[in-house]
Protein backbone atom coordinates (compact mmCIF):
# COMPACT_ATOMS: atom_id res chain seq x y z
CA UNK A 1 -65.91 -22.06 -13.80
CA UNK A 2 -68.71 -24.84 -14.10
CA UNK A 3 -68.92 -27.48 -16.21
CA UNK A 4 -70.79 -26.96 -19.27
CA UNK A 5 -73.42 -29.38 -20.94
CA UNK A 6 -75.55 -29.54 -24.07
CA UNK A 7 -78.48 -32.03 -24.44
CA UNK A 8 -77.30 -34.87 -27.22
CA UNK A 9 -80.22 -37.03 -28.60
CA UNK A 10 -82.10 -36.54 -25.32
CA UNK A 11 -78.37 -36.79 -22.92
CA UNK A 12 -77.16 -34.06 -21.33
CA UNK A 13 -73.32 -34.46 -21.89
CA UNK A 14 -70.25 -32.28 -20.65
CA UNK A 15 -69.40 -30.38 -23.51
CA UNK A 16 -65.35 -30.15 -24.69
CA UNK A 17 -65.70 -27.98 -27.96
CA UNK A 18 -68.29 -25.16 -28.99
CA UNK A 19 -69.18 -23.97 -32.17
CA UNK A 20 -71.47 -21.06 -32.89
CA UNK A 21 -72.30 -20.04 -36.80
CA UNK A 22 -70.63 -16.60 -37.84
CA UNK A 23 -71.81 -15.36 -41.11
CA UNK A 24 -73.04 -18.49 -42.33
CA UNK A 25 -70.04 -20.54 -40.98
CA UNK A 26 -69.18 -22.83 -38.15
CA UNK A 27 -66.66 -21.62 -35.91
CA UNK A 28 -65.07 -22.80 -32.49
CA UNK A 29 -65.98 -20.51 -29.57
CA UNK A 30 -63.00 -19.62 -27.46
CA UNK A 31 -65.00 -18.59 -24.10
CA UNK A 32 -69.01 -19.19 -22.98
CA UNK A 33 -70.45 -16.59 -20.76
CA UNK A 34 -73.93 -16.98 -18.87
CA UNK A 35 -75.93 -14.62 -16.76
CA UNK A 36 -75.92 -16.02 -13.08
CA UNK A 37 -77.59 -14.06 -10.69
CA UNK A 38 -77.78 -10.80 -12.74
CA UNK A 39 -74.03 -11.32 -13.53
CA UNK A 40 -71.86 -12.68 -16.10
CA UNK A 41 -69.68 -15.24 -15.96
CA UNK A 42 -67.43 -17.47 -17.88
CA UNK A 43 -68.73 -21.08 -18.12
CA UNK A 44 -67.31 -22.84 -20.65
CA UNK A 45 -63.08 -22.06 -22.17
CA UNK A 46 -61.50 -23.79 -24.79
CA UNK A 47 -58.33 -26.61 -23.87
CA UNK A 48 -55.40 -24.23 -24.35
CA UNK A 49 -51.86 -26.32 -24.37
CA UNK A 50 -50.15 -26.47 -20.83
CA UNK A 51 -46.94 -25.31 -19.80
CA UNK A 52 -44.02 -27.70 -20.39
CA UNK A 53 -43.19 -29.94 -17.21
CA UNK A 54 -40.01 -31.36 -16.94
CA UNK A 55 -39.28 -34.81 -15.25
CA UNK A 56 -35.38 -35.29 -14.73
CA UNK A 57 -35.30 -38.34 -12.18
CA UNK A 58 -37.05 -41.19 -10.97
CA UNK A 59 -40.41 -42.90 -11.12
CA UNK A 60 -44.33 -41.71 -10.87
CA UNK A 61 -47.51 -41.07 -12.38
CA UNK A 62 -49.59 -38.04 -13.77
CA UNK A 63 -53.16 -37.77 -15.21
CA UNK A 64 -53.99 -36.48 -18.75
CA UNK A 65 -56.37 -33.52 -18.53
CA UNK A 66 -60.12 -34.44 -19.01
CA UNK A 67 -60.11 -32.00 -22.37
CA UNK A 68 -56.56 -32.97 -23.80
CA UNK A 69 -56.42 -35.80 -26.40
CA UNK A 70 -52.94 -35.37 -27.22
CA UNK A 71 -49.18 -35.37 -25.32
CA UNK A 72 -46.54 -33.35 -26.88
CA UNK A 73 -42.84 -33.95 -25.84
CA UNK A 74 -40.91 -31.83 -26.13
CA UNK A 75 -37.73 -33.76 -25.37
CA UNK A 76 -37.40 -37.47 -23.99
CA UNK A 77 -33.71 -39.11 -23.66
CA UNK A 78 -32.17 -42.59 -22.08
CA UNK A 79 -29.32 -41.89 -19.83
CA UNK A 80 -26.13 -41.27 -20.94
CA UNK A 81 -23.31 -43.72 -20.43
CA UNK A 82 -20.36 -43.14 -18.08
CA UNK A 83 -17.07 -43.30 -19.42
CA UNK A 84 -13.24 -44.76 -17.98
CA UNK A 85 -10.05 -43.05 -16.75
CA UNK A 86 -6.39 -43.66 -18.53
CA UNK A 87 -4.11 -45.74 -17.75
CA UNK A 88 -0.14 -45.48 -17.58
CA UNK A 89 2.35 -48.40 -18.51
CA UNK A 90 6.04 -48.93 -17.63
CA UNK A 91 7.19 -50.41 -20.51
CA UNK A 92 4.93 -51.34 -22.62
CA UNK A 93 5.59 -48.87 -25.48
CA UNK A 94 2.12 -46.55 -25.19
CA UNK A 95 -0.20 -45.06 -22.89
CA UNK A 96 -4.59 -45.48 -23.12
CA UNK A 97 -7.16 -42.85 -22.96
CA UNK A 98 -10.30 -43.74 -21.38
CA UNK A 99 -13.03 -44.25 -24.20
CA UNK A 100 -16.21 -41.58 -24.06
CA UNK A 101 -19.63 -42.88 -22.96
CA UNK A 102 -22.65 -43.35 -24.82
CA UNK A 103 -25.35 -41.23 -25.46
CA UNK A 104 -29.47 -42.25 -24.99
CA UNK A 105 -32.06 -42.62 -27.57
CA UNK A 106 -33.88 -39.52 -28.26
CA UNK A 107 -37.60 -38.03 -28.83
CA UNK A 108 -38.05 -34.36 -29.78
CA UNK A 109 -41.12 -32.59 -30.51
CA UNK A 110 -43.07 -35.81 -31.08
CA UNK A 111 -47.19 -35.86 -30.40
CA UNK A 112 -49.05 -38.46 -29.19
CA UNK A 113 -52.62 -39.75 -28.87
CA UNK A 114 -53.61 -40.38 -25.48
CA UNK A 115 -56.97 -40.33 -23.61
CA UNK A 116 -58.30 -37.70 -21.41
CA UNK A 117 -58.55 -38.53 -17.87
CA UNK A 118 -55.94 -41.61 -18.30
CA UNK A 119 -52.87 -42.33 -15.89
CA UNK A 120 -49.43 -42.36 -17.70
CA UNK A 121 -46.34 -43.89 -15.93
CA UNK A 122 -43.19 -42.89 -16.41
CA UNK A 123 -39.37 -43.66 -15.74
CA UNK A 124 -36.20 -41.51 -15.79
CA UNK A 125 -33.25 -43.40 -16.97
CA UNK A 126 -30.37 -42.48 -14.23
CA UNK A 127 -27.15 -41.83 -15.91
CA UNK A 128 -24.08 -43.98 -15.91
CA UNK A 129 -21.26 -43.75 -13.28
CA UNK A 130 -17.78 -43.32 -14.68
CA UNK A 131 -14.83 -44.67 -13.79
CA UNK A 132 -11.22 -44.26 -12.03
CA UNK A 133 -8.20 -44.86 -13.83
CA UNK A 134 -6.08 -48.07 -14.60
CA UNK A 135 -6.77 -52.05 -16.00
CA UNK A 136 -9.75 -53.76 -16.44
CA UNK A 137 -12.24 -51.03 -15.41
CA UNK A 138 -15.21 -50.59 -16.88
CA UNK A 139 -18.24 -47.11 -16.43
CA UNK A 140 -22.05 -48.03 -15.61
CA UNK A 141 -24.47 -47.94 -18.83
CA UNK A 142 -27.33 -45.26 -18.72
CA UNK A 143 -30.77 -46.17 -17.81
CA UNK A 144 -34.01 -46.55 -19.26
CA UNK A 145 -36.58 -43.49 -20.04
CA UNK A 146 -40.56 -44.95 -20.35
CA UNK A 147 -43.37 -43.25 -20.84
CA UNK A 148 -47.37 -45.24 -21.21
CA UNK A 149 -50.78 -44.77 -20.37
CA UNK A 150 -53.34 -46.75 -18.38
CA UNK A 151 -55.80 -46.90 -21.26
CA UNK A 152 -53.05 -46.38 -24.66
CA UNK A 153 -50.43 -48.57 -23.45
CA UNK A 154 -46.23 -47.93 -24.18
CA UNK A 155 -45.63 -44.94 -25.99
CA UNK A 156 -42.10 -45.51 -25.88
CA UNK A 157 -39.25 -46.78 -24.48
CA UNK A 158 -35.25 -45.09 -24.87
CA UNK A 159 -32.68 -47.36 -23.65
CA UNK A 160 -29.68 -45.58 -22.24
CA UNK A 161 -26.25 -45.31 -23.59
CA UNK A 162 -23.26 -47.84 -22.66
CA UNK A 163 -20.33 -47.24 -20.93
CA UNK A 164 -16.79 -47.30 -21.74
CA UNK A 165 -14.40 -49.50 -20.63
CA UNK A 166 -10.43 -50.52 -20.65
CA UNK A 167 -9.80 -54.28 -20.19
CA UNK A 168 -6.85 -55.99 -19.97
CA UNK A 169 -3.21 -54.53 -19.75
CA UNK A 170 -0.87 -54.24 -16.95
CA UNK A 171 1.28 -51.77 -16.12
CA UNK A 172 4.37 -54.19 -18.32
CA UNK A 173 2.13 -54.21 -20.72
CA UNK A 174 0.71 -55.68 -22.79
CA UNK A 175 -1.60 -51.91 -23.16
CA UNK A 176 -5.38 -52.41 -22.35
CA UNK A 177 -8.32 -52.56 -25.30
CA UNK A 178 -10.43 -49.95 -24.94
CA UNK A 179 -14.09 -50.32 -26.38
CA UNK A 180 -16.34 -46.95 -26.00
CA UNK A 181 -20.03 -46.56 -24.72
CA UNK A 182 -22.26 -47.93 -27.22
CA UNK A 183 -25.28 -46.23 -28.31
CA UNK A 184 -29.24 -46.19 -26.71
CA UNK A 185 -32.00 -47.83 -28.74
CA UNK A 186 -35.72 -45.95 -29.66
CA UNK A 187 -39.06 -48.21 -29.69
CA UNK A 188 -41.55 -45.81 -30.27
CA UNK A 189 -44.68 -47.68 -29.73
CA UNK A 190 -47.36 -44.95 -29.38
CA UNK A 191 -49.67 -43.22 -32.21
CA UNK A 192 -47.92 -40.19 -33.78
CA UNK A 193 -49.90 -37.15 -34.72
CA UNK A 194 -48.33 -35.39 -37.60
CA UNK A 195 -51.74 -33.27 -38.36
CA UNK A 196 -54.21 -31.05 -37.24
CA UNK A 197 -54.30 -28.05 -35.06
CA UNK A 198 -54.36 -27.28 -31.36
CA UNK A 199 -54.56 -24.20 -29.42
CA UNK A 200 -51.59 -22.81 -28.05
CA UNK A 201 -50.71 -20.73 -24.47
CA UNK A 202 -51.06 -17.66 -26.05
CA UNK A 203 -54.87 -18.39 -27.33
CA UNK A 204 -53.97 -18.82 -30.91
CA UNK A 205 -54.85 -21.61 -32.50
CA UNK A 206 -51.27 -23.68 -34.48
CA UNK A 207 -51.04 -26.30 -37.05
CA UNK A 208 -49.60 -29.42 -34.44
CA UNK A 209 -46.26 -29.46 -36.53
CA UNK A 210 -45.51 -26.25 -35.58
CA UNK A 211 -44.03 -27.93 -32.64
CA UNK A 212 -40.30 -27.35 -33.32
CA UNK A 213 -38.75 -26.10 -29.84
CA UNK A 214 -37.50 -29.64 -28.64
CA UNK A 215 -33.14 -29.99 -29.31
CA UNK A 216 -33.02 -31.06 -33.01
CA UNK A 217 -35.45 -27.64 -34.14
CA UNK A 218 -37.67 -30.25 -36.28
CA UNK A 219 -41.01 -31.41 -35.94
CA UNK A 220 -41.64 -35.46 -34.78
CA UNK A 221 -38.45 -36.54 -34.63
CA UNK A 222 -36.66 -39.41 -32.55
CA UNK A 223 -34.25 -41.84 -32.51
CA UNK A 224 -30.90 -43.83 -31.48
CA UNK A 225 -28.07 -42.62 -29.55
CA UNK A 226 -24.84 -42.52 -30.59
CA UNK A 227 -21.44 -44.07 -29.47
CA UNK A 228 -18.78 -42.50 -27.85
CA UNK A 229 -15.19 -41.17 -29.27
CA UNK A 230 -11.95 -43.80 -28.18
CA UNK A 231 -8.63 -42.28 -28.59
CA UNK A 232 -7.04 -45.24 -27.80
CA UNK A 233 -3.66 -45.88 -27.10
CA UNK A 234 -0.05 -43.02 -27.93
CA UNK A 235 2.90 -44.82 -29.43
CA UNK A 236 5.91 -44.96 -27.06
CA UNK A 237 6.75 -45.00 -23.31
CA UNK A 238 5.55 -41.77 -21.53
CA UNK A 239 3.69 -39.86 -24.42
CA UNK A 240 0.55 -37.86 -23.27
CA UNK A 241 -2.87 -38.48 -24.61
CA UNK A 242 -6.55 -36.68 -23.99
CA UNK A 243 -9.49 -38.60 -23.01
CA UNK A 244 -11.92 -39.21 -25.47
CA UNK A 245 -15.35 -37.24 -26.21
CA UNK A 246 -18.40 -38.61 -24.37
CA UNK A 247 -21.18 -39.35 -27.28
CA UNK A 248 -23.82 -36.40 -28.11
CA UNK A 249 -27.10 -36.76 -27.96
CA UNK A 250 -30.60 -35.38 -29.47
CA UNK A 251 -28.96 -36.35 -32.79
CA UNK A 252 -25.72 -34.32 -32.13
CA UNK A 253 -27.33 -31.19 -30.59
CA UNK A 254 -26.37 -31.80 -27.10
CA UNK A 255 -22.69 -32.22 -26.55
CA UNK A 256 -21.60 -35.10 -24.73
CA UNK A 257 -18.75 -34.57 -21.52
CA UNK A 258 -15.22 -33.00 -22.62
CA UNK A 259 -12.32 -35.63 -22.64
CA UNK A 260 -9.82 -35.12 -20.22
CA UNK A 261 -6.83 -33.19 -20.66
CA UNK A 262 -3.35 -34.57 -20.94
CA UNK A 263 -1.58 -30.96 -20.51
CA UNK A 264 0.42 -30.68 -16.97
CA UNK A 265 -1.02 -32.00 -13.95
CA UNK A 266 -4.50 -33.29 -16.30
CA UNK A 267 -7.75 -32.84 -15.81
CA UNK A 268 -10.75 -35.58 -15.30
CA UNK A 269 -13.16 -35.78 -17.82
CA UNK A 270 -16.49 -33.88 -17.46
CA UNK A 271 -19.88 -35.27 -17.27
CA UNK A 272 -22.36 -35.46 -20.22
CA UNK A 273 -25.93 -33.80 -19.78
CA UNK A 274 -29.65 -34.63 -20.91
CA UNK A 275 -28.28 -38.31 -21.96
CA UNK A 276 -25.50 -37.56 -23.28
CA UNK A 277 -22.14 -39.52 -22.87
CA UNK A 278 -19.25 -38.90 -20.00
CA UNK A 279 -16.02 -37.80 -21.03
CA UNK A 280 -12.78 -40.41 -20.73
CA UNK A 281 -9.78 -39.44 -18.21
CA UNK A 282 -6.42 -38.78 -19.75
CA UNK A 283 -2.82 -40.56 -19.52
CA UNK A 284 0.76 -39.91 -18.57
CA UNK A 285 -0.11 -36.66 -17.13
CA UNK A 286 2.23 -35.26 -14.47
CA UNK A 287 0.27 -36.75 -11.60
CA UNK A 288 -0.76 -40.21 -13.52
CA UNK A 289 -4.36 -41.01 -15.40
CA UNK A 290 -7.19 -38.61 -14.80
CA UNK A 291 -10.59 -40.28 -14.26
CA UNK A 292 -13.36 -40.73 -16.61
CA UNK A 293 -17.19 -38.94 -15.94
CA UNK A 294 -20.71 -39.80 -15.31
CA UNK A 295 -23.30 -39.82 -18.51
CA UNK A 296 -26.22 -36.99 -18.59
CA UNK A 297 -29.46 -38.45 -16.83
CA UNK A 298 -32.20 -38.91 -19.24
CA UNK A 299 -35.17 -36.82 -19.14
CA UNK A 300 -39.48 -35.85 -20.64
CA UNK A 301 -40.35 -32.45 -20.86
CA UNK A 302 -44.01 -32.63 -22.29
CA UNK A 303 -46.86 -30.50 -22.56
CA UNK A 304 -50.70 -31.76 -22.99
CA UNK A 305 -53.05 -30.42 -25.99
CA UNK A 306 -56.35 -30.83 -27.40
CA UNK A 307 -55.52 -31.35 -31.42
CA UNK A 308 -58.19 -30.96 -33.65
């Protein structure tokens, strides 16, 4: 399809919208045709949303179509914190469970201004490592997800969540403190669109906060983490406990890693997904602590429009 132009005060200039007057009113045309060669053929198409593209690790660029004036994400998360394994005692009257992880700031369906043709950058915060079992051990914090343009700048930045730890303690005792994964901070720095329309994949044209298929089912919403579940410590020698809950993220919509179980031989905990928080290991299960999990890595699953 070629490029399509229309003289403005004596320019030619490529055209991005095209009105024609139906029965006495402006309206946008969807499609241009034009006779080449004794044939018709399309010339000029209306910006139709793209399909959702999902980045889930590491580092790059992409350009903003020439047409689109607008980024939609769909979903955007930090990296969810890892979380620590149990740890058994002698005689130190308890046993610890291994604290959950944290889970990463969050962006769902959120639109922003950006300028056609520009660069954006982006980062996927990795998630946190847990940890093994026993004192003074301590699971890797979730990285950083970053998203900005060449020409608009940061649109935001969503610090991962923390990690859990157990310090201290010794298998006399005294029993370790154990602090859980703290919770990933939003800066949203970009312009918000909260009006307008755009039109969609399927041709039809969609009021912009109609965008409501990110986690949280709402339109233009984002925000901190949360922090992970501790357990702490069972009173007296030898008593079984679970591991503790790695945080949720997307505002509670995307569960955080299972604690670990304390039943029989144990289980680890499991590992959080899309930023959410690791699970903690268990104690005094019949083959010692279980081991705590790795956070969910963060994530942007965005789409480009044209809102008018």
């Amino acid at each position: 399809m070629a490029n399509t132009y229309g003289k403005v005060s004596g320019t030619f200039q490529e055209a991005d919208e095209v009105y024609a007057k139906v029965s006495g009113t402006w309206e946008e045309v969807d499609e241009v045709y034009g006779k080449v060669s004794g044939d018709w053929k399309l010339v000029f198409s209306a910006f139709e949303a793209t399909a959702i593209a999902t980045l889930s690790s590491g580092s790059g660029t992409f350009a903003v179509p020439a047409q689109a004036n607008a980024i939609h994400i769909q979903a955007a998360v930090g990296g969810g914190g890892g979380a620590v394994g149990g740890a058994d005692y002698d005689k130190a009257g308890g046993e610890s469970a291994g604290a959950g992880g944290g889970s990463g700031a969050f962006i769902s369906d959120k639109v922003f201004s950006v300028t056609g043709g520009e660069t954006m950058t982006y980062a996927i915060g990795s998630s946190g490592s847990g940890a093994g079992k026993g004192f003074s051990i301590s699971a890797s914090n979730g990285g950083t997800t970053t998203l900005s343009g060449s020409t608009t700048g940061s649109l935001f930045s969503l610090t991962g969540g923390g990690g859990s730890s157990g310090t201290g303690g010794g298998v006399q005792g005294p029993l370790r403190t154990n602090t859980a994964g703290t919770a990933g901070s939003a800066t949203i720095s970009g312009t918000a669109i909260t009006s307008g329309n755009f039109r969609d994949t399927d041709g039809t044209s969609k009021a912009v906060s109609s965008n409501t298929s990110g986690p949280d089912g709402t339109f233009n919403q984002s925000g901190n983490g949360a922090v992970g579940s501790n357990n702490g410590n069972c009173g007296g020698d030898n008593c079984r406990i679970g591991g503790s809950t790695g945080a949720a993220s997307y505002d509670g919509n995307i569960a955080g890693g299972a604690g670990g179980s304390s039943s029989g031989a144990g289980t680890n905990g499991t590992a959080g997904t899309r930023g959410s928080g690791g699970g903690g290991g268990a104690a005094q299960v019949s083959g010692g602590s279980t081991s705590g999990a790795a956070g969910g890595s963060g994530e942007i699953r965005y789409r480009f429009l044209k809102v008018n």
